[in-house]
PDB file of N, CA and C in Angstrom:
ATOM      1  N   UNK A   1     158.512  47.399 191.262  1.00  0.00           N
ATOM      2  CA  UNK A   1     159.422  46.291 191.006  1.00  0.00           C
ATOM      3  C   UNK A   1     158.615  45.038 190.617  1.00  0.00           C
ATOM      4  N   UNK A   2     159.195  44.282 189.385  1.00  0.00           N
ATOM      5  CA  UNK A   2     158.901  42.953 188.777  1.00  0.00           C
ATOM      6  C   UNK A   2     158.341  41.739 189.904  1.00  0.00           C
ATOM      7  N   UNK A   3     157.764  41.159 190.237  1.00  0.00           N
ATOM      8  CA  UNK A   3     157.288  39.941 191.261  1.00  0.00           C
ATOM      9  C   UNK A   3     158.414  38.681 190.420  1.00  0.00           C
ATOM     10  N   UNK A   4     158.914  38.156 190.916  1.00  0.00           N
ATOM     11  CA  UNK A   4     159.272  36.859 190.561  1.00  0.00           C
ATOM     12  C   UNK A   4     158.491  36.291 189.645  1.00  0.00           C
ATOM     13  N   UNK A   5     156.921  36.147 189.942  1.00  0.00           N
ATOM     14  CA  UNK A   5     155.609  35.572 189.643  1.00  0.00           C
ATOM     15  C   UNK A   5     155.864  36.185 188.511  1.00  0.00           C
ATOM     16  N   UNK A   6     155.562  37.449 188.267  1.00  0.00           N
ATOM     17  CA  UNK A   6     155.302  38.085 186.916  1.00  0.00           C
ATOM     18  C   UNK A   6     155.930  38.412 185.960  1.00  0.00           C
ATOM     19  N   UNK A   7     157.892  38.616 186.399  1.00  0.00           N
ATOM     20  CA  UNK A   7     158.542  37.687 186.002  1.00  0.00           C
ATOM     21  C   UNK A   7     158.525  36.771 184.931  1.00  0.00           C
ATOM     22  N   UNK A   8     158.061  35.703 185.866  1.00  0.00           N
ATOM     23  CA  UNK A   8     157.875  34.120 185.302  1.00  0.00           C
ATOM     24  C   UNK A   8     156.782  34.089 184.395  1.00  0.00           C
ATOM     25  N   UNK A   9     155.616  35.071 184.763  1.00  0.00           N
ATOM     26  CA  UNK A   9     154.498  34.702 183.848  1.00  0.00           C
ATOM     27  C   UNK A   9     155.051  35.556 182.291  1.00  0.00           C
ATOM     28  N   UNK A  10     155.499  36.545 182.005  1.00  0.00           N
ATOM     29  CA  UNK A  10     156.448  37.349 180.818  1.00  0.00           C
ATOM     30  C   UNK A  10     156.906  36.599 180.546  1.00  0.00           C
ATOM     31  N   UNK A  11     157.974  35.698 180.705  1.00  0.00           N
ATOM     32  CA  UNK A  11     158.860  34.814 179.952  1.00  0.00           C
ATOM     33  C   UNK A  11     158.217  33.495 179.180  1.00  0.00           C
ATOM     34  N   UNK A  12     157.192  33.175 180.269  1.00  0.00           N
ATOM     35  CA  UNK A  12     156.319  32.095 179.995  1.00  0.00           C
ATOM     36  C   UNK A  12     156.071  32.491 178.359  1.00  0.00           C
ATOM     37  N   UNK A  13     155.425  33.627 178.422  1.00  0.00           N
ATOM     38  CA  UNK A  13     154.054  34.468 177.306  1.00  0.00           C
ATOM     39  C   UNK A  13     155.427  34.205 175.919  1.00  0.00           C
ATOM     40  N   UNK A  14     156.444  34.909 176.622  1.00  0.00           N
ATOM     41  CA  UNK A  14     157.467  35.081 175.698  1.00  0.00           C
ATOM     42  C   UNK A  14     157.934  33.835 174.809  1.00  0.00           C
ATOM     43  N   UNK A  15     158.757  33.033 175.853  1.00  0.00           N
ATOM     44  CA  UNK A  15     158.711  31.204 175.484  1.00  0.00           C
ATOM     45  C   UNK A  15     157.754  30.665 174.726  1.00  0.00           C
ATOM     46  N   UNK A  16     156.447  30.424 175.188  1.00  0.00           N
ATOM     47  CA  UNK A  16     155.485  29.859 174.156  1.00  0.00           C
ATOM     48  C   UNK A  16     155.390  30.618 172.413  1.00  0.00           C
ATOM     49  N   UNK A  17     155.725  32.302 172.703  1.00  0.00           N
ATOM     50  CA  UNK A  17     155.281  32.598 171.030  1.00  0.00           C
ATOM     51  C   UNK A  17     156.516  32.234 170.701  1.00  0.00           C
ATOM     52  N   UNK A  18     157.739  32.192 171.064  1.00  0.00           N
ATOM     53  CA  UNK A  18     159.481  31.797 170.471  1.00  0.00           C
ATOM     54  C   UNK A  18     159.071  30.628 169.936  1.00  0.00           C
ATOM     55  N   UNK A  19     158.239  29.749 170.875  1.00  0.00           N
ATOM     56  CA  UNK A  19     158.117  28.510 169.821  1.00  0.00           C
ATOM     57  C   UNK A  19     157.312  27.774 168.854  1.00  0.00           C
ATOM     58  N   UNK A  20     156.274  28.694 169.365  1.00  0.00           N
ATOM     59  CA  UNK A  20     155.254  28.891 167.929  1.00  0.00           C
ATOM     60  C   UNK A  20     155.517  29.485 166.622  1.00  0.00           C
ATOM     61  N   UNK A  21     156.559  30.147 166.961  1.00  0.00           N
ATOM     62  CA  UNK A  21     157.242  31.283 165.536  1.00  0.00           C
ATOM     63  C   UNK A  21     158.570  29.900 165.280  1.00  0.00           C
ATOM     64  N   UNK A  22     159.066  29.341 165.979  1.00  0.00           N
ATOM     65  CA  UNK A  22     160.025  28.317 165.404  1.00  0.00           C
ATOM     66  C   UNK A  22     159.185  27.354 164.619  1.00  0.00           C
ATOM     67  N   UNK A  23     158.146  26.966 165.080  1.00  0.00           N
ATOM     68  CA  UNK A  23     157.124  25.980 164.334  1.00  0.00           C
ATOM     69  C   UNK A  23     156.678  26.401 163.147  1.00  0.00           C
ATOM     70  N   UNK A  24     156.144  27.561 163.109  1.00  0.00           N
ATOM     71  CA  UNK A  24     155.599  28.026 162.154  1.00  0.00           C
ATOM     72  C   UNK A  24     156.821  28.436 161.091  1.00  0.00           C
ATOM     73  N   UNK A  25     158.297  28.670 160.842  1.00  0.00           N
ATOM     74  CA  UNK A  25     159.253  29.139 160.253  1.00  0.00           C
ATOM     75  C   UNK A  25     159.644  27.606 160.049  1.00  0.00           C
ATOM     76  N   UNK A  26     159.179  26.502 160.349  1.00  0.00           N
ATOM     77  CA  UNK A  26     159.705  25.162 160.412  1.00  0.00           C
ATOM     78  C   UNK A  26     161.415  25.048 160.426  1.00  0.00           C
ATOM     79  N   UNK A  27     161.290  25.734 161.792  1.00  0.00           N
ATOM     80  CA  UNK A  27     162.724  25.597 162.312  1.00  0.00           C
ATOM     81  C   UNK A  27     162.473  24.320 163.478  1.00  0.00           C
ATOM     82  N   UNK A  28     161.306  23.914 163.748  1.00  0.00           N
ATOM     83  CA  UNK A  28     161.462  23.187 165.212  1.00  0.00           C
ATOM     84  C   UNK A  28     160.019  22.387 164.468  1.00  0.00           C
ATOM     85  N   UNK A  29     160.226  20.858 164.509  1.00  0.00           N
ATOM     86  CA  UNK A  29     159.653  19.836 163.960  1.00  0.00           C
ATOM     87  C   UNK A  29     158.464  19.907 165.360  1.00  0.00           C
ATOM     88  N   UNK A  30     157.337  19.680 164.326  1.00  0.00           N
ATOM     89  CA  UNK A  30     156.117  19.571 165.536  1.00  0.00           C
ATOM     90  C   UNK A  30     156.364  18.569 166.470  1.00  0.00           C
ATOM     91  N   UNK A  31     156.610  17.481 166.172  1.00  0.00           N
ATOM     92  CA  UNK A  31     156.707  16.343 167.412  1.00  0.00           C
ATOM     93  C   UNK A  31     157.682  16.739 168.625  1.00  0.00           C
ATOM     94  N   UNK A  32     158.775  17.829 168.166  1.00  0.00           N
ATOM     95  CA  UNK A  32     159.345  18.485 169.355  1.00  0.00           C
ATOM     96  C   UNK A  32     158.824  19.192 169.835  1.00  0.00           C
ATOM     97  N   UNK A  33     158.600  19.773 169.488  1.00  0.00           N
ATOM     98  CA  UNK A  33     157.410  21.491 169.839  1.00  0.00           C
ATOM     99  C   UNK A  33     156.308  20.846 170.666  1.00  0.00           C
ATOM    100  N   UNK A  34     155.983  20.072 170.683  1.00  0.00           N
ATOM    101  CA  UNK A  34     155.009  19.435 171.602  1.00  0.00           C
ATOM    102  C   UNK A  34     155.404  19.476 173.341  1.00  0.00           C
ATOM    103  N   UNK A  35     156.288  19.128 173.594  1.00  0.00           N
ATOM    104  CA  UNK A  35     157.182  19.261 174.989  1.00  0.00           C
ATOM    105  C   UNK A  35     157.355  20.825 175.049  1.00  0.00           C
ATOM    106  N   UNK A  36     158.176  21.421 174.327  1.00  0.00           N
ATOM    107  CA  UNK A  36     158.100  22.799 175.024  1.00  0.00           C
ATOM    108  C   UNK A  36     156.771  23.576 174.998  1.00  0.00           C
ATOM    109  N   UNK A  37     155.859  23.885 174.046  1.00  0.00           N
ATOM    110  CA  UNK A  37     154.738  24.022 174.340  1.00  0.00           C
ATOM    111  C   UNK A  37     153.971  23.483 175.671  1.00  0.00           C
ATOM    112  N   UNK A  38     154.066  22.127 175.892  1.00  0.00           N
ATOM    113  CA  UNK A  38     153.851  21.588 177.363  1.00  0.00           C
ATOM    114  C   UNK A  38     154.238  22.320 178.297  1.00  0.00           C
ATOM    115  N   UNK A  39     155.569  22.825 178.360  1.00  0.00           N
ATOM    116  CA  UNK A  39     156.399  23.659 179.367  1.00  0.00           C
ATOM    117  C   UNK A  39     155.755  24.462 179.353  1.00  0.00           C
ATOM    118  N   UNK A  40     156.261  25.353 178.119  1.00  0.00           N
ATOM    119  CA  UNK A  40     155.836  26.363 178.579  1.00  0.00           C
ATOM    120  C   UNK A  40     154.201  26.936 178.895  1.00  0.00           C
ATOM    121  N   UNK A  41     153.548  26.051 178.858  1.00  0.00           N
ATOM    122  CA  UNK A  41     151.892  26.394 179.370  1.00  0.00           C
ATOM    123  C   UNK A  41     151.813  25.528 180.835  1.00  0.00           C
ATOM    124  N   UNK A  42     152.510  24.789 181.077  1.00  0.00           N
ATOM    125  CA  UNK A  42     152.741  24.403 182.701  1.00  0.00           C
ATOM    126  C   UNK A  42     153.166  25.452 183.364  1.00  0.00           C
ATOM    127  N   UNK A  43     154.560  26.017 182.993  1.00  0.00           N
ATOM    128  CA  UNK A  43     154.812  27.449 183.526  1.00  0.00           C
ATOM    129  C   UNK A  43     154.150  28.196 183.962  1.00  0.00           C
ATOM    130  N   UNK A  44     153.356  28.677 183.158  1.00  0.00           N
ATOM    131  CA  UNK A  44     152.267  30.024 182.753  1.00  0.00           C
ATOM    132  C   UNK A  44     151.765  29.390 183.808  1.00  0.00           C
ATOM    133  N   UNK A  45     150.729  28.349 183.358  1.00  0.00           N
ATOM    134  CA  UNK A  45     149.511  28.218 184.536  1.00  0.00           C
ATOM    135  C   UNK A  45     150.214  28.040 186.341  1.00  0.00           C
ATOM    136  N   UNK A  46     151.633  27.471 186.027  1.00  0.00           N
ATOM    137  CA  UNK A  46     152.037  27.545 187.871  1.00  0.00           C
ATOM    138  C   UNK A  46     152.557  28.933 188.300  1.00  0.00           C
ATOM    139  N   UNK A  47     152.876  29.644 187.333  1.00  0.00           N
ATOM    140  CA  UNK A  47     153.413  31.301 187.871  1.00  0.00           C
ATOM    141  C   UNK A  47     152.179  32.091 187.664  1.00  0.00           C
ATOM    142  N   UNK A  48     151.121  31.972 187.199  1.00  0.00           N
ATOM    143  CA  UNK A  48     149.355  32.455 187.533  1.00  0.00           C
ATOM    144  C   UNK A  48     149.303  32.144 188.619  1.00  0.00           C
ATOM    145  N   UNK A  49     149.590  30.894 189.137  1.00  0.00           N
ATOM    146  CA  UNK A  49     148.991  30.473 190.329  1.00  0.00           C
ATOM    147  C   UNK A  49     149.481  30.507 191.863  1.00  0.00           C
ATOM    148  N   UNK A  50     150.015  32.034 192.087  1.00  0.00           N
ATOM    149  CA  UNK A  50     150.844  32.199 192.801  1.00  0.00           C
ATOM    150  C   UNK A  50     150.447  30.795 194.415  1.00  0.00           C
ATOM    151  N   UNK A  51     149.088  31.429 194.813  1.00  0.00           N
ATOM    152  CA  UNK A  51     148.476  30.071 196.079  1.00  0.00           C
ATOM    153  C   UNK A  51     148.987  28.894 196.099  1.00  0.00           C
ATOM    154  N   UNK A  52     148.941  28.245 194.628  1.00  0.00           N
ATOM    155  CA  UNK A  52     149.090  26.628 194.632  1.00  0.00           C
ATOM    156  C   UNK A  52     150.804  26.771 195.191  1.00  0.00           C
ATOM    157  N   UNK A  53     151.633  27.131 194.089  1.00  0.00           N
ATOM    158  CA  UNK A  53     153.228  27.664 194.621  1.00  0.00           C
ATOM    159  C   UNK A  53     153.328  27.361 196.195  1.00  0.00           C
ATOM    160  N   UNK A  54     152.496  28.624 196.685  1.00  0.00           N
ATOM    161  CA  UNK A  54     152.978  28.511 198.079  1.00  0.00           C
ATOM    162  C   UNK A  54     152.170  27.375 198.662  1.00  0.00           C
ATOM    163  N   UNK A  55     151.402  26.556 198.135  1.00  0.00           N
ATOM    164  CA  UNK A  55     150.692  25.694 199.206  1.00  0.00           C
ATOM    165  C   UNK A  55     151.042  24.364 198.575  1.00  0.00           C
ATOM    166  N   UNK A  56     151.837  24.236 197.513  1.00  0.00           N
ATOM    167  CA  UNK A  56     152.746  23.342 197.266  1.00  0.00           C
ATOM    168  C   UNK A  56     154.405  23.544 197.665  1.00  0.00           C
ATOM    169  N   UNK A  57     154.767  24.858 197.932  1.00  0.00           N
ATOM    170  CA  UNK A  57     156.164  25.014 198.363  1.00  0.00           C
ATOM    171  C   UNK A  57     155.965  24.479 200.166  1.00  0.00           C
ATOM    172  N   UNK A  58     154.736  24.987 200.418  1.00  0.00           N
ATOM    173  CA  UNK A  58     154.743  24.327 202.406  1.00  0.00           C
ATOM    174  C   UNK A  58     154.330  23.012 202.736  1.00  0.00           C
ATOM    175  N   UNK A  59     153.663  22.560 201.384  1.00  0.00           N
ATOM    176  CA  UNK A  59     153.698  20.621 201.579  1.00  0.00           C
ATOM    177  C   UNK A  59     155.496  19.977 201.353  1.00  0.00           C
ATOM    178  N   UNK A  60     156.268  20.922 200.521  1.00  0.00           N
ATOM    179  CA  UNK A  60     157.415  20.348 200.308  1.00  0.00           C
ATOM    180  C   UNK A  60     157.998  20.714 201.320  1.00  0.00           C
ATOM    181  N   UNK A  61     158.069  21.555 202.377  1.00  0.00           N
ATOM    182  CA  UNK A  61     159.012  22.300 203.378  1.00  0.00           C
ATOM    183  C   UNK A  61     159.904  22.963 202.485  1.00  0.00           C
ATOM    184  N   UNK A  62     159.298  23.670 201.847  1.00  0.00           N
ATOM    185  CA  UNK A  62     160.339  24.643 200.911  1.00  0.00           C
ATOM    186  C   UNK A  62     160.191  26.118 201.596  1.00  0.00           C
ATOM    187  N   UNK A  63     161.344  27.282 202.024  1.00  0.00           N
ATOM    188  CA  UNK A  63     160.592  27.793 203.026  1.00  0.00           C
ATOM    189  C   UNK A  63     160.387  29.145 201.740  1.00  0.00           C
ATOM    190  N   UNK A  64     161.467  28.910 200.993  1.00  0.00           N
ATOM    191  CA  UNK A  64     160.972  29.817 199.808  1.00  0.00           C
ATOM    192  C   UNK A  64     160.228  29.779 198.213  1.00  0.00           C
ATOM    193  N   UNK A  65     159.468  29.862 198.288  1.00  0.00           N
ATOM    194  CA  UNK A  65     158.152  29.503 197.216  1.00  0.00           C
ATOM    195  C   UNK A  65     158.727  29.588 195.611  1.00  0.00           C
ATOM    196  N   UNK A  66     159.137  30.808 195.426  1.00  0.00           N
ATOM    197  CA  UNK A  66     159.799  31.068 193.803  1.00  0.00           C
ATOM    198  C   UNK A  66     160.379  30.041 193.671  1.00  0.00           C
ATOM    199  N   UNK A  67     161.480  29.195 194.748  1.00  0.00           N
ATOM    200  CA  UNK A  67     162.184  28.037 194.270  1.00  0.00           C
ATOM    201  C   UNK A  67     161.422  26.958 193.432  1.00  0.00           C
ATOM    202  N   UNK A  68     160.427  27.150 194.232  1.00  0.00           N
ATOM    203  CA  UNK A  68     159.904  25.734 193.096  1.00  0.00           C
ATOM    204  C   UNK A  68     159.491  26.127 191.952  1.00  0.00           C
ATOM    205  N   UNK A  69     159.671  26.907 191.330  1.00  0.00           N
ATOM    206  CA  UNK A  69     159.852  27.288 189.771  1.00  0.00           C
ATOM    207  C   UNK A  69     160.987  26.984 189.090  1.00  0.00           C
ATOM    208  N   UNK A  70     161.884  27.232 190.028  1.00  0.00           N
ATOM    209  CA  UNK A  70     163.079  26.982 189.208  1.00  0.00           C
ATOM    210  C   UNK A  70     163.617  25.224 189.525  1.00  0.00           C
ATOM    211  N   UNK A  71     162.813  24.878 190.694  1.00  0.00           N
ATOM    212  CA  UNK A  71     162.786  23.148 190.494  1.00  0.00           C
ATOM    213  C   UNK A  71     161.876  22.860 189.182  1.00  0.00           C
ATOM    214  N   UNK A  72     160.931  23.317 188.694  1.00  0.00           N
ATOM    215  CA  UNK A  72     160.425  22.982 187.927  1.00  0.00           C
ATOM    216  C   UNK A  72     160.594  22.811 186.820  1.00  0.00           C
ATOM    217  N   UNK A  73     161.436  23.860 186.320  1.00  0.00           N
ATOM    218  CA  UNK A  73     162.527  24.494 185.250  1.00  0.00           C
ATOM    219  C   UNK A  73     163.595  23.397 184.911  1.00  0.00           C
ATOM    220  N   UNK A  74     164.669  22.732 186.398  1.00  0.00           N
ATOM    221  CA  UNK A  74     165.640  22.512 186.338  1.00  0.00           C
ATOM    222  C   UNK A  74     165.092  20.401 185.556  1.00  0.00           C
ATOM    223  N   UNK A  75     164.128  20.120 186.517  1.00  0.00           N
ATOM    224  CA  UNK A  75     163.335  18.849 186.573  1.00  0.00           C
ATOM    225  C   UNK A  75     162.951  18.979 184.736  1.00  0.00           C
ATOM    226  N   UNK A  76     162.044  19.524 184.393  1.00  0.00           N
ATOM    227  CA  UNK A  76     161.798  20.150 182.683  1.00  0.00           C
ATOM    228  C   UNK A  76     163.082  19.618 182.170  1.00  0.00           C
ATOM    229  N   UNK A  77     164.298  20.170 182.374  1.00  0.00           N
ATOM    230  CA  UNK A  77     165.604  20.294 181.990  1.00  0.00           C
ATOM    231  C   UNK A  77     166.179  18.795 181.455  1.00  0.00           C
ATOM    232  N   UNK A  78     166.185  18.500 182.925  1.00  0.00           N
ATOM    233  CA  UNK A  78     166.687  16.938 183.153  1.00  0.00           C
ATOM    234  C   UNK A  78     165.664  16.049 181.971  1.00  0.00           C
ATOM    235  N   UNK A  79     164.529  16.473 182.293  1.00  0.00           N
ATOM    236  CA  UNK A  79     163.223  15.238 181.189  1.00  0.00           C
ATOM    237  C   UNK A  79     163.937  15.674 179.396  1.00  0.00           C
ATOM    238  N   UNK A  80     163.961  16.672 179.324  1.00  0.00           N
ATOM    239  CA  UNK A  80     164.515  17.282 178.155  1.00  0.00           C
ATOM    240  C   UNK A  80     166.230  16.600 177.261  1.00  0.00           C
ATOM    241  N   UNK A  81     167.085  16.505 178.508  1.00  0.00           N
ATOM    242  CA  UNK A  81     168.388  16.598 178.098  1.00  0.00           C
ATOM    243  C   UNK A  81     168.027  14.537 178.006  1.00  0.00           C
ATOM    244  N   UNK A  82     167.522  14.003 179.002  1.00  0.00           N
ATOM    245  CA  UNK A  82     167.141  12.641 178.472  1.00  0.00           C
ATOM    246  C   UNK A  82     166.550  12.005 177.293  1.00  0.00           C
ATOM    247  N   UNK A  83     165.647  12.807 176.883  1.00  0.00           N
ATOM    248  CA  UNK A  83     164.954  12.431 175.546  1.00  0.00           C
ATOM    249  C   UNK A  83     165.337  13.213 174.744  1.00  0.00           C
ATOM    250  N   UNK A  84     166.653  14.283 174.391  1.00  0.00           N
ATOM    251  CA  UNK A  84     167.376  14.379 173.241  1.00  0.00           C
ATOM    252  C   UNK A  84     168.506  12.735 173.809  1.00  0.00           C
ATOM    253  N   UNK A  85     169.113  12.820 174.587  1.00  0.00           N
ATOM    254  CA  UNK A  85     169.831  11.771 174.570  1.00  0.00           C
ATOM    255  C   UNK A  85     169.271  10.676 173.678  1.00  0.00           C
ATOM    256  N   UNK A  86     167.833  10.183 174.051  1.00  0.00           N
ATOM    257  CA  UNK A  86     167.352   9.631 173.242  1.00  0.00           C
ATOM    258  C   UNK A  86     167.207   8.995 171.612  1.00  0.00           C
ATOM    259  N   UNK A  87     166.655  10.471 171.592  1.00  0.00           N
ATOM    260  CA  UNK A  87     166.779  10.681 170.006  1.00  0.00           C
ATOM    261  C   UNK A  87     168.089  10.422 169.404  1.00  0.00           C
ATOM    262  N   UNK A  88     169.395  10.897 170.216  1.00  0.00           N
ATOM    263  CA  UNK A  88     170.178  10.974 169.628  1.00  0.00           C
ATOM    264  C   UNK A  88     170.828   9.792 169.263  1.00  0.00           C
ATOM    265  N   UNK A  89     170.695   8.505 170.656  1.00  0.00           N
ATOM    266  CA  UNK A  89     170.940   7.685 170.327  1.00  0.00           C
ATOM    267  C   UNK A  89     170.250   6.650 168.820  1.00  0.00           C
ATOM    268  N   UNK A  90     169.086   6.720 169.300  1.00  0.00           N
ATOM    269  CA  UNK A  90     168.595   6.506 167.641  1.00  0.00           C
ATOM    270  C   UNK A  90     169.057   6.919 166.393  1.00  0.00           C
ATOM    271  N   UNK A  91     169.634   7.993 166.086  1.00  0.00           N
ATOM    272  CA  UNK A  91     169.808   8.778 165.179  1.00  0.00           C
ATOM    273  C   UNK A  91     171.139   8.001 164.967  1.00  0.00           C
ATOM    274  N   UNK A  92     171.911   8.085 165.834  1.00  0.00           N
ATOM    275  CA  UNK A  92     173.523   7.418 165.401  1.00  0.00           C
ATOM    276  C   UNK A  92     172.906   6.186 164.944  1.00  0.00           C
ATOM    277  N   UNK A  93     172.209   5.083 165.757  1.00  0.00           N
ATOM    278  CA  UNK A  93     171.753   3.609 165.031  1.00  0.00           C
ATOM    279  C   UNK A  93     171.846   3.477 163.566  1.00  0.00           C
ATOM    280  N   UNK A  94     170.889   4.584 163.532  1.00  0.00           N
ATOM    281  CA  UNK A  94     170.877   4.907 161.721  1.00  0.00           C
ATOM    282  C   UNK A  94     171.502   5.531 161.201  1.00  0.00           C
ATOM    283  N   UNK A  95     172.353   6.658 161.351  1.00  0.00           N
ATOM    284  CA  UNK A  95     173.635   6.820 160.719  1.00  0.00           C
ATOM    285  C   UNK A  95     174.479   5.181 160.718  1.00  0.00           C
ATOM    286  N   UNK A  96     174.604   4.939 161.403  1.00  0.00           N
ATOM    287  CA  UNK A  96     175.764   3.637 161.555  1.00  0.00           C
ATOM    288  C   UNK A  96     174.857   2.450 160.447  1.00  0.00           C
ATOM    289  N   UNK A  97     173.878   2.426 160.600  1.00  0.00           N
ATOM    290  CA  UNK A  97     173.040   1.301 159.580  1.00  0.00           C
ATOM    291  C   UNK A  97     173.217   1.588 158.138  1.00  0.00           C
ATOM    292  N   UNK A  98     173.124   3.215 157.771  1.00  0.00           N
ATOM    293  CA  UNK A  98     173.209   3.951 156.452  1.00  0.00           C
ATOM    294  C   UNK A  98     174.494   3.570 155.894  1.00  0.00           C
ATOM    295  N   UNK A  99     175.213   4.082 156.705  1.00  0.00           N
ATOM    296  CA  UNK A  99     177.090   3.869 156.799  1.00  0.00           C
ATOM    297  C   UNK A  99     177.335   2.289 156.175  1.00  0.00           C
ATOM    298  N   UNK A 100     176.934   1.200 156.836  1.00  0.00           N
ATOM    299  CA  UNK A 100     177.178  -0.116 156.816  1.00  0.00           C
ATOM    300  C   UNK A 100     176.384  -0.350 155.255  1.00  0.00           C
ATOM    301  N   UNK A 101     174.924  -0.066 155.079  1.00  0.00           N
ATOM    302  CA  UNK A 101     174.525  -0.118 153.825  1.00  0.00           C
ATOM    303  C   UNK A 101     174.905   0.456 152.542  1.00  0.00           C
ATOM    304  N   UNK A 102     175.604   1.732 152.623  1.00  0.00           N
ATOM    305  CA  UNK A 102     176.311   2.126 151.390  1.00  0.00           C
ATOM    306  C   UNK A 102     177.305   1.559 151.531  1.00  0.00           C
ATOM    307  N   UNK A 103     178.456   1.376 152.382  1.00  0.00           N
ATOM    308  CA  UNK A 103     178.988   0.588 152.257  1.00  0.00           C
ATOM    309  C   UNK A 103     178.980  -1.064 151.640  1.00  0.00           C
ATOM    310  N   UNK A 104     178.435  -1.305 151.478  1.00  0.00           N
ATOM    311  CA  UNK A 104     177.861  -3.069 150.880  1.00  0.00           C
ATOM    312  C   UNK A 104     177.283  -2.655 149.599  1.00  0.00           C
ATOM    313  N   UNK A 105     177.118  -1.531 149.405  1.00  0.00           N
ATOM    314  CA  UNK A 105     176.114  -1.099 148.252  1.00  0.00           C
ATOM    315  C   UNK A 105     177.376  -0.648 147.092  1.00  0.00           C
ATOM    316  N   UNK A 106     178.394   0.119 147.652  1.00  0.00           N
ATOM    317  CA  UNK A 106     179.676   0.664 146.882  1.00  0.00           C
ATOM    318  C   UNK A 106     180.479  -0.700 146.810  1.00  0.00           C
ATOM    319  N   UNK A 107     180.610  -1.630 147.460  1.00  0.00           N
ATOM    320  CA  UNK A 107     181.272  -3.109 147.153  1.00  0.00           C
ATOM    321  C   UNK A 107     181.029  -3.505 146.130  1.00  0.00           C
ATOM    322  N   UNK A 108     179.524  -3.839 146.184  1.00  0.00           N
ATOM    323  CA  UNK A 108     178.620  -4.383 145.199  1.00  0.00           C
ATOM    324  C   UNK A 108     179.037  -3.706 143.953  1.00  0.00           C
ATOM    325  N   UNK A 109     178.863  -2.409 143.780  1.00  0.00           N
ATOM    326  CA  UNK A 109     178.830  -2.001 142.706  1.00  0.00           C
ATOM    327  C   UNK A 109     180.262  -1.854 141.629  1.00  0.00           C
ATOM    328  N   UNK A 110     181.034  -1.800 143.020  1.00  0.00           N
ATOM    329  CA  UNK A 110     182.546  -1.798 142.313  1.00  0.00           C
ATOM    330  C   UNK A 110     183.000  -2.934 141.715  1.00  0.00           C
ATOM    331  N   UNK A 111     182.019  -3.970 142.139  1.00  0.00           N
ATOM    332  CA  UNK A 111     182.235  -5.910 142.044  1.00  0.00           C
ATOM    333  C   UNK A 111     181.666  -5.837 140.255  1.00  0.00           C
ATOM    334  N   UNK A 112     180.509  -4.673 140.314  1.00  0.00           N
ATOM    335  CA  UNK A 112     179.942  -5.131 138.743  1.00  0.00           C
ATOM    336  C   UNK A 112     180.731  -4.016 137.958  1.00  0.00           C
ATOM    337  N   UNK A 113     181.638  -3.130 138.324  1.00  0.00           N
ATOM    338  CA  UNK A 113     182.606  -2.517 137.358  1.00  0.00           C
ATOM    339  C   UNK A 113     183.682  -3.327 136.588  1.00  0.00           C
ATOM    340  N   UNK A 114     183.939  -4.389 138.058  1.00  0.00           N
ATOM    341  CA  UNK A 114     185.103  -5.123 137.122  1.00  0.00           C
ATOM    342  C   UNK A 114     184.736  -6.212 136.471  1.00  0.00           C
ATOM    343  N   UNK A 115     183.541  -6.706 137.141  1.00  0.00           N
ATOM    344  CA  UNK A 115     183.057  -7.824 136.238  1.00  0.00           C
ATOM    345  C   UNK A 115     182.584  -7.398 134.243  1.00  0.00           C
ATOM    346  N   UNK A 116     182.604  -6.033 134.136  1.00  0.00           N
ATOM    347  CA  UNK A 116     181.991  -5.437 132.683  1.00  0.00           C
ATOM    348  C   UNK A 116     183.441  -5.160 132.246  1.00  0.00           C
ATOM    349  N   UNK A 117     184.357  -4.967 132.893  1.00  0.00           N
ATOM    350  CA  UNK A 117     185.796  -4.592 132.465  1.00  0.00           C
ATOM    351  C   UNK A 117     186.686  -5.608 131.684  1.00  0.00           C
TER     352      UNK A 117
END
């Protein structure tokens, strides 16, 4: 039977080439790929490291060790779903700036249709 650990270290192996093959197919912009790459080689090296786990799960009073993988996972998650929030907010800024500038730009131009008319 599978260890939790080993498990975790397979998916890890798995995760990192998913996103090296998204990078490389330039489905996933390098400046993103940077964070999950992060992950997923934090992963790897904390599910290698079965000792640290448990001698970081008994500094936390965690009485079961695998959990803190999936705190790790869930914490990842949270940093993740914040800095798309991020982005996203930026992204509308400039949709809404684009929006406002063609707009003034199609005024303009409709202003010099009738002025030639």
């Amino acid at each position: 039977m599978m260890s939790i650990y080993s498990l975790s270290v397979l998916f890890s192996i798995i995760f990192l080439l998913a996103v090296l093959e998204l990078v490389r197919r330039r489905k996933l912009k390098e400046q993103y790929s940077l964070l999950w790459i992060l992950m997923g080689v934090l992963l790897l090296l904390i599910s290698m490291n079965v000792k640290l786990i448990e001698k970081l799960a008994a500094w936390l009073h965690i009485e079961y060790a695998p959990a803190l993988l999936f705190l790790f996972g869930l914490l990842f998650c949270f940093v993740l779903i914040l800095h798309l929030t991020l982005v996203i907010t930026k992204l509308s800024k400039q949709v809404l700036r684009l929006t406002q500038e063609m707009a003034i730009l199609k005024g303009k131009e409709s202003t010099l249709h009738e002025h030639h008319h």
